[in-house]
Protein backbone atom coordinates (compact mmCIF):
# COMPACT_ATOMS: atom_id res chain seq x y z
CA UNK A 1 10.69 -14.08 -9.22
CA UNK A 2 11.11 -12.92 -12.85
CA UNK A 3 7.80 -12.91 -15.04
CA UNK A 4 7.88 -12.79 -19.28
CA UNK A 5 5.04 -10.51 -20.21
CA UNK A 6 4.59 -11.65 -24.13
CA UNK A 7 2.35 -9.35 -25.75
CA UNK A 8 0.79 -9.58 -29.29
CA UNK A 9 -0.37 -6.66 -31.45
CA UNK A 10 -3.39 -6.13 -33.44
CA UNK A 11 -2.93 -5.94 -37.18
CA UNK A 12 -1.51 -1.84 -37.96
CA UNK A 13 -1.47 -1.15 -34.16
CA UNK A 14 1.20 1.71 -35.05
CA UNK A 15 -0.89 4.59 -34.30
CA UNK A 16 -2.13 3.33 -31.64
CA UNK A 17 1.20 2.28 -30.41
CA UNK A 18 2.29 5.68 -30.39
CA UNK A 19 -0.62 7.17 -28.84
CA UNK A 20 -0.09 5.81 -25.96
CA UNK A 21 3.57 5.53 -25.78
CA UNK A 22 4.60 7.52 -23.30
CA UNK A 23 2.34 6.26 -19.94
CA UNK A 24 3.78 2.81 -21.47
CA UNK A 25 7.01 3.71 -21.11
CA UNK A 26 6.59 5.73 -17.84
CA UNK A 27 5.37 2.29 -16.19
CA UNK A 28 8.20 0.40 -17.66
CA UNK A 29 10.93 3.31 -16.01
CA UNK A 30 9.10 2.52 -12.86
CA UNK A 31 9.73 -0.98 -12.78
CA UNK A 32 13.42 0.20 -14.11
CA UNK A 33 14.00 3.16 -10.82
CA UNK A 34 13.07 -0.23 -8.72
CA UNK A 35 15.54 -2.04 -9.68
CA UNK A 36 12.65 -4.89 -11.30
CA UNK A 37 13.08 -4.49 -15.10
CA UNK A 38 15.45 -7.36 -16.86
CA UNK A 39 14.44 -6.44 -19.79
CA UNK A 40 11.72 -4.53 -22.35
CA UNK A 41 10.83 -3.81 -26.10
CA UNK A 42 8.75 -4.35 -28.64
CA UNK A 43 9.11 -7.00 -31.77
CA UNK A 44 9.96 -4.99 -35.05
CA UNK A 45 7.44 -6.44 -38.25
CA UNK A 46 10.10 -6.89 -40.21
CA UNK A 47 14.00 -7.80 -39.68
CA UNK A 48 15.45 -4.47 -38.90
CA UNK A 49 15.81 -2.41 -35.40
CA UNK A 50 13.70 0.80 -36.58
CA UNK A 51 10.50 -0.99 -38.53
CA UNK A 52 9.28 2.45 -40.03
CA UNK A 53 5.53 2.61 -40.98
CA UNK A 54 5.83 -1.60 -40.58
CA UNK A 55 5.33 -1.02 -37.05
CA UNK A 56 5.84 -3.99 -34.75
CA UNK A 57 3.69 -7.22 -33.95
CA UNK A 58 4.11 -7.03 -29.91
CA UNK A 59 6.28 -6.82 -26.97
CA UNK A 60 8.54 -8.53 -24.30
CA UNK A 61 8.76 -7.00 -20.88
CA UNK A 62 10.63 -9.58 -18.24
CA UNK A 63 10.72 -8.09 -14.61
CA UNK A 64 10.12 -9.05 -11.30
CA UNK A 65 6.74 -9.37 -9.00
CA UNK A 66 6.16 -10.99 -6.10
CA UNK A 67 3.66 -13.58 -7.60
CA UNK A 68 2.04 -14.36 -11.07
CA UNK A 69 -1.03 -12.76 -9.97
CA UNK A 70 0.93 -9.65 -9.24
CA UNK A 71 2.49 -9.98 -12.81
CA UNK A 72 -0.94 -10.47 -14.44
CA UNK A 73 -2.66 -7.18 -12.72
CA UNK A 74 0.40 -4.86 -14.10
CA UNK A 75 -0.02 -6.27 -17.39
CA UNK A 76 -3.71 -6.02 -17.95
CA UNK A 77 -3.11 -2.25 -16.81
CA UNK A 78 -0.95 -1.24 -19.59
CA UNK A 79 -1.80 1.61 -21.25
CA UNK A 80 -1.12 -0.35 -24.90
CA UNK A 81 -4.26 -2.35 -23.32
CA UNK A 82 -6.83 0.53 -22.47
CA UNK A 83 -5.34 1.80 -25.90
CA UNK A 84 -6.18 -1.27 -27.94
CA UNK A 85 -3.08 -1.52 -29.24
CA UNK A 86 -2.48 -5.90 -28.08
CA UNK A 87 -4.72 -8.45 -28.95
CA UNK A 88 -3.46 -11.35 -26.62
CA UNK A 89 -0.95 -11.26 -23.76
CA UNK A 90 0.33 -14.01 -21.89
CA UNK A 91 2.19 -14.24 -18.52
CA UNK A 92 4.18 -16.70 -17.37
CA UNK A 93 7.22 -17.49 -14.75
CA UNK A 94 10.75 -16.46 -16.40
CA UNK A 95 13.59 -18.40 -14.84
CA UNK A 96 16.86 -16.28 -15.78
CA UNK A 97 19.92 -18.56 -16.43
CA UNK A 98 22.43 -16.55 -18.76
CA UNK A 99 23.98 -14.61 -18.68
């Protein structure tokens, strides 16, 4: 089953963000080389693709686990975790309809 990760930043979590970036990503490619990933990216701060110093305000990752416990213990390893970079994140069942 699909699972939305919904992940909420700290206030000016840019640095941090970018710190830890790449073993972010790397877990997200693994999920992607497993065929798992529907979808991942971050939520630009203000209403444009490439935010600049505004940084973003969280994330979206949808992919599939085999439970919501399974879903929950890949999230609260994320590096952007261990890096301080959310504040909140919240799992929860994703049914995918369209397309």
């Amino acid at each position: 089953m699909y699972y939305a990760i919904i992940s909420e930043d700290i206030e000016n979590s840019l640095a941090l963000r970018q710190s830890a970036r790449p073993a972010h990503l790397e877990r997200l490619q693994a999920l992607k080389s497993e065929g798992r990933l529907l979808v991942a990216g971050p939520h630009p701060a203000i209403d444009t693709p490439e935010p600049g110093e505004a940084g973003f305000t969280g994330s979206l990752v949808i992919a599939e686990f085999d439970s919501l416990e399974a879903a929950q213990a890949w999230a609260d390893a994320d590096p952007y975790i261990e890096a301080g970079v959310y504040q909140k994140v919240t799992v929860k069942p994703f049914k995918a309809v369209l397309p």
